[in-house]
Protein backbone atom coordinates (compact mmCIF):
# COMPACT_ATOMS: atom_id res chain seq x y z
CA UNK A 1 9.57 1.30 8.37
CA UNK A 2 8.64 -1.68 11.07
CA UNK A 3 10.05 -1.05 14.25
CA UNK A 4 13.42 -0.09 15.18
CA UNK A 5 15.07 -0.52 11.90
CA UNK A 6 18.67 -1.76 12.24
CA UNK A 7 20.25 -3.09 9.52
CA UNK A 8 19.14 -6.59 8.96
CA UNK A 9 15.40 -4.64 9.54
CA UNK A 10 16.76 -2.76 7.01
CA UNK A 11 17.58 -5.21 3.90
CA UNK A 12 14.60 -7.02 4.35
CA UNK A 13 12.49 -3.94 3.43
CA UNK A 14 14.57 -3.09 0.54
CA UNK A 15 14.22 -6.63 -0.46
CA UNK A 16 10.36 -6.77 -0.60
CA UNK A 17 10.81 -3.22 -1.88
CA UNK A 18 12.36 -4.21 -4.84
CA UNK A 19 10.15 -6.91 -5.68
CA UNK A 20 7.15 -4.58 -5.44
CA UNK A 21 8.81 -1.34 -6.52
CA UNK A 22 5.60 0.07 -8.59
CA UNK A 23 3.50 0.11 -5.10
CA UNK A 24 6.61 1.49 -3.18
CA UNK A 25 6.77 4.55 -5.81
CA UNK A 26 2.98 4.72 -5.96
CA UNK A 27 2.86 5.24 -1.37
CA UNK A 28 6.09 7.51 -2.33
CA UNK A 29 3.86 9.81 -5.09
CA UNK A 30 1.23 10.11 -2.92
CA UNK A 31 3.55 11.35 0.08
CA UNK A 32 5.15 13.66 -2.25
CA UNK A 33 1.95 15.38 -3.63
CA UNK A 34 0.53 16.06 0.25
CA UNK A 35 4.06 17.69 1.13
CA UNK A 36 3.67 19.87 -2.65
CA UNK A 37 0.39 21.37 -0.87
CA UNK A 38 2.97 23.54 0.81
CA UNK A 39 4.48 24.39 -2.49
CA UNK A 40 6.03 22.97 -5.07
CA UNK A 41 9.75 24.68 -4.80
CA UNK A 42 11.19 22.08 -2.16
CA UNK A 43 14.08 25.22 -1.59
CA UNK A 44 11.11 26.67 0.17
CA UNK A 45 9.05 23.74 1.36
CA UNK A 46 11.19 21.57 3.79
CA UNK A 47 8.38 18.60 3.81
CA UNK A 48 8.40 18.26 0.40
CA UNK A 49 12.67 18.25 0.69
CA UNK A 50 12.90 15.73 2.54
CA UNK A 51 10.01 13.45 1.22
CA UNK A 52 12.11 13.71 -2.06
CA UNK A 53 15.08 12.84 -0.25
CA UNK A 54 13.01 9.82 1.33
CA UNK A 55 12.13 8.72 -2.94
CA UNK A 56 15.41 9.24 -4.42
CA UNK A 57 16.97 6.79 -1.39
CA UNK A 58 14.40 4.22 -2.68
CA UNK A 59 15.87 4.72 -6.12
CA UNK A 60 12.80 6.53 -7.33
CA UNK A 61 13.00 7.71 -10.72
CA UNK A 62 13.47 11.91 -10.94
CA UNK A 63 10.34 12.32 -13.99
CA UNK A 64 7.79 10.52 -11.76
CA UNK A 65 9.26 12.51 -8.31
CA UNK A 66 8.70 15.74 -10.71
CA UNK A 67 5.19 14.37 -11.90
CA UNK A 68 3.65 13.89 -8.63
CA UNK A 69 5.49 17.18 -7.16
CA UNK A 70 3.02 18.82 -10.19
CA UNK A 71 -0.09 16.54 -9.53
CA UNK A 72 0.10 18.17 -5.52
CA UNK A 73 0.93 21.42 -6.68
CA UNK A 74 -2.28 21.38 -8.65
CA UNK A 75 -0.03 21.84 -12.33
CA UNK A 76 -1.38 18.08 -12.95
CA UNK A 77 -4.85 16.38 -12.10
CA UNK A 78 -4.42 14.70 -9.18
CA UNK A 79 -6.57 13.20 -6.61
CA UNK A 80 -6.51 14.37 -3.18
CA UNK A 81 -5.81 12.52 -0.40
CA UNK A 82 -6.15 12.66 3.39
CA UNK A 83 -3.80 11.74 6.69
CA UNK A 84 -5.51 9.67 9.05
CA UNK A 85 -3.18 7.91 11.91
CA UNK A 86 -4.33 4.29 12.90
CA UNK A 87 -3.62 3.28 16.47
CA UNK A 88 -3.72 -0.29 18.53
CA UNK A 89 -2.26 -3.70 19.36
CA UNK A 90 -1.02 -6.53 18.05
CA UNK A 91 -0.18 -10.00 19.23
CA UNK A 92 1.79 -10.04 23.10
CA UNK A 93 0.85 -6.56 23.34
CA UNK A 94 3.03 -5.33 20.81
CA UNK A 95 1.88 -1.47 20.15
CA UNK A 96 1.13 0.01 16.31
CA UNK A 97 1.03 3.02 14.62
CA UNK A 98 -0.17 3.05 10.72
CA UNK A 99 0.23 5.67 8.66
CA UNK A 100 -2.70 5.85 5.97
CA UNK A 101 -3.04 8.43 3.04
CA UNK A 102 -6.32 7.66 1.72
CA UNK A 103 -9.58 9.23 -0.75
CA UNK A 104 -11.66 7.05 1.33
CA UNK A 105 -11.90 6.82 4.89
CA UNK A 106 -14.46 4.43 5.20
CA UNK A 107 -12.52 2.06 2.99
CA UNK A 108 -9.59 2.34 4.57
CA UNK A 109 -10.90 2.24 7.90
CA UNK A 110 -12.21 -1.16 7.30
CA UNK A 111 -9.07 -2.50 6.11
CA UNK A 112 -6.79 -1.59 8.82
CA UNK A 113 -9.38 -3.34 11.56
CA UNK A 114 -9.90 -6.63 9.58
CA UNK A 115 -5.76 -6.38 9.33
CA UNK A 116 -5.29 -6.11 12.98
CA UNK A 117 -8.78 -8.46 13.71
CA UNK A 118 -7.34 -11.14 11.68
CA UNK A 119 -4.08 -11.39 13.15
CA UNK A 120 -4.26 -11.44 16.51
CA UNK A 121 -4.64 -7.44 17.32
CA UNK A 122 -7.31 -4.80 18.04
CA UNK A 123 -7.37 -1.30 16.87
CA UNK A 124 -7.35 1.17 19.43
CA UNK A 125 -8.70 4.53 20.14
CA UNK A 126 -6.51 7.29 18.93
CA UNK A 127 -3.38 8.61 21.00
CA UNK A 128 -3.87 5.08 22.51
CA UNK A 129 -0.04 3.94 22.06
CA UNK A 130 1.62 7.24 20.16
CA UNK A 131 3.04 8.12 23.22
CA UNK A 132 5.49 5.63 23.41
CA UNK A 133 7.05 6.42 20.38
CA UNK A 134 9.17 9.43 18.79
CA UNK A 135 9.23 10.75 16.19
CA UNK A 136 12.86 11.34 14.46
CA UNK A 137 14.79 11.61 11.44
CA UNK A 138 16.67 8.30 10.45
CA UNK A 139 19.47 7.54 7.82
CA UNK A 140 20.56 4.24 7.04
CA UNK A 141 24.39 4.74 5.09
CA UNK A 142 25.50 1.28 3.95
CA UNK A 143 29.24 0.51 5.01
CA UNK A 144 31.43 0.02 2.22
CA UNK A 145 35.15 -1.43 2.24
CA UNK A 146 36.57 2.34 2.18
CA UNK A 147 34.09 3.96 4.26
CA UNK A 148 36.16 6.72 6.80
CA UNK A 149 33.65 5.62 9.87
CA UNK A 150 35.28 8.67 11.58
CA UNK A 151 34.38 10.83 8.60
CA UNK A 152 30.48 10.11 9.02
CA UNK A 153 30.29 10.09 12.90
CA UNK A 154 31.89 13.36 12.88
CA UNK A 155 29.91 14.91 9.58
CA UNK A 156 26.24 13.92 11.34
CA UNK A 157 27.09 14.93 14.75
CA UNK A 158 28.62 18.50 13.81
CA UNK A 159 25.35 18.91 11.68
CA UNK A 160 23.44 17.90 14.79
CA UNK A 161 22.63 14.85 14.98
CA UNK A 162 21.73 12.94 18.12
CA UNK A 163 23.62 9.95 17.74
CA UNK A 164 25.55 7.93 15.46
CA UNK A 165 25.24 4.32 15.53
CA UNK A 166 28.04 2.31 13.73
CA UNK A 167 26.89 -1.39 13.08
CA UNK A 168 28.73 -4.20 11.59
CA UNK A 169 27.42 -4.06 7.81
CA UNK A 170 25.57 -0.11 8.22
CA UNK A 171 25.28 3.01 10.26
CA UNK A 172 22.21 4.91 11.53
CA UNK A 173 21.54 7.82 12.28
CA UNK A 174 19.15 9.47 14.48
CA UNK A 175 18.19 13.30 15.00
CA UNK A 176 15.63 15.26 15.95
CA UNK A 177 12.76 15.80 13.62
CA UNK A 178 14.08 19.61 13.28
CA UNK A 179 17.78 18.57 12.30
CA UNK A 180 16.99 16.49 9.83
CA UNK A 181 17.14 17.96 6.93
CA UNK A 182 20.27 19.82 8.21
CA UNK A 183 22.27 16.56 8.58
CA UNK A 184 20.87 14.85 5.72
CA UNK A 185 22.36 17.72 3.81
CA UNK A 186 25.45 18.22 5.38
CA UNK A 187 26.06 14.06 4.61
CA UNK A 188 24.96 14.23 1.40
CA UNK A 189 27.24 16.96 0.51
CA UNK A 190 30.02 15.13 2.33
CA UNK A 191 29.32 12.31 -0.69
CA UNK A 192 27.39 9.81 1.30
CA UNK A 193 24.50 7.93 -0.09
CA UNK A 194 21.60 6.64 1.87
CA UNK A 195 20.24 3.42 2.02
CA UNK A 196 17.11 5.31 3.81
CA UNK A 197 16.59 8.39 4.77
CA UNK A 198 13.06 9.42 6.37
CA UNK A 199 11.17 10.95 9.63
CA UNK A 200 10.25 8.04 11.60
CA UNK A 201 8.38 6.52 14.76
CA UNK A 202 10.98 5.20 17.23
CA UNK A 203 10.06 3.40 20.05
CA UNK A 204 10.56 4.32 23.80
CA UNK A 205 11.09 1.17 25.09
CA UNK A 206 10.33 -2.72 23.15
CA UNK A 207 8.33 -5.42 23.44
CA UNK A 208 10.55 -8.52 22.96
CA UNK A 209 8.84 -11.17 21.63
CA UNK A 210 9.33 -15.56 20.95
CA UNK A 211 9.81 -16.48 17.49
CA UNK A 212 6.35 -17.49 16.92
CA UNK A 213 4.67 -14.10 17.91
CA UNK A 214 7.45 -12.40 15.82
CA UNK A 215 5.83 -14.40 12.58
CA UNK A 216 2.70 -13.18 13.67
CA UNK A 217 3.49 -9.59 14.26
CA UNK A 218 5.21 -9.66 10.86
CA UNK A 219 2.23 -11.15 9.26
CA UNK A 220 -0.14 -8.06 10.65
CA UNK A 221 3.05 -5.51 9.23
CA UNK A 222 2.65 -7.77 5.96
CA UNK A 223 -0.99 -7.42 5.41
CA UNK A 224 -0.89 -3.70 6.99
CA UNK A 225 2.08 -2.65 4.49
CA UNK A 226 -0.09 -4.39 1.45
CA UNK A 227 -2.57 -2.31 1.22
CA UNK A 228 -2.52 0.53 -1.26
CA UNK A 229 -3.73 3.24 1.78
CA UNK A 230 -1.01 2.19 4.00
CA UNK A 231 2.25 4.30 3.78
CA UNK A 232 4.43 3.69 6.88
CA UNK A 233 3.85 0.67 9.69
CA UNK A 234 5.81 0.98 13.18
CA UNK A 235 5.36 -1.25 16.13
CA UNK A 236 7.75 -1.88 19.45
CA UNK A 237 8.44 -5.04 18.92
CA UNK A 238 11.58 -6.73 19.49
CA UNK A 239 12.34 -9.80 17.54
CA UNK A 240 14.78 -12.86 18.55
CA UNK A 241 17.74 -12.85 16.75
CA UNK A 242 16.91 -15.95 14.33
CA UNK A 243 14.06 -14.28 12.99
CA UNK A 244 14.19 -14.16 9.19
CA UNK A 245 11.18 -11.75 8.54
């Protein structure tokens, strides 16, 4: 997820989600056969929980979650793939980390640079700008007309969570990356469904940035989030308000 995802962030993901769901379930499989190294009972492997939890929020269909759960555990030929974390800048200084999940490192180690070379960025040397992020858990619950917003604050924050932000059209959710699971649970036994649920990379402090770097910075995300090694984009940036994405 780009950034600091609040909810306008937020629909505009799900909205080039869902007009390239097949990729978005294929970066999802291959998340969810790493975690079912661990095991393939998610009771017993928390990664593997809450990468599940992460597919079913993106609507991910439970025969294809249980085939690549198999395809990790080793009950299904798979192929097997390695983490590699991508570091650097892009336009105004704006500071990237990229995710990757690849069976070639030289490939996709060529893609990210020509990415970042070709609009306006550099890659960087690693643990080059992963410091000024965090990593947390994050749910995104979309308000509805009956929502009890007193219900949810108080559900996340007695399961632990750090803070509870209620927006106009959505609420997030932040905790640490050890509560997480705990307070996804305790809200989805409460009833609530997620609009996103995931551990992300939140930024310490943002770059804020005019409207043309924005289109920039959202071109490099674009090209970044394209390719089929790619599984999760963050940056620091901090777009003006009349930015469409």
């Amino acid at each position: 997820m780009s950034g600091h995802s609040k909810w306008h962030n937020i629909q505009a993901k799900k909205g080039k989600a869902d007009a390239k769901r097949g990729k978005i379930f294929t970066k999802l499989g291959k998340e969810i056969m790493v975690a079912a190294k661990g095991g393939s009972n998610p009771d017993t492997n928390a990664k593997l929980r809450d990468v599940i939890a992460k597919a079913k929020a993106a609507n991910m269909p439970a025969d294809t979650i249980s085939r690549a759960v198999k395809k990790g555990a080793g009950e299904l030929e798979g192929v097997n793939y390695e983490e590699i974390v991508y570091e650097g800048y892009g336009p105004n200084g704006v500071a990237f980390v990229v995710n990757v999940l690849t069976d070639n490192k030289n490939r996709s180690a060529s893609n990210v640079r020509v990415a970042f070379d070709r609009n306006g960025g550099n890659l960087g040397a690693s643990g080059c700008v992963a410091w000024m992020f965090a990593k947390k858990g994050q749910i995104i619950i979309e308000r509805t007309a009956d929502m009890d917003e007193d219900e949810i604050m108080m559900t996340a924050l007695e399961a632990g969570a750090e803070d509870v932000d209620a927006q106009e059209e959505a609420f997030e959710i932040i905790t640490a990356m050890e509560d997480f699971s705990t307070v996804r649970e305790a809200l989805e036994a409460a009833g609530f469904e997620f609009a996103s649920a995931e551990i992300t990379m939140i930024p310490d402090n943002y770059v804020e940035v005019d409207l043309a770097t924005a289109e920039t910075v959202q071109r490099l995300v674009d090209r970044l989030e394209d390719d089929d090694d790619v599984q999760d984009v963050y940056h620091n940036a901090e777009f003006p308000e009349e930015f469409e994405g």
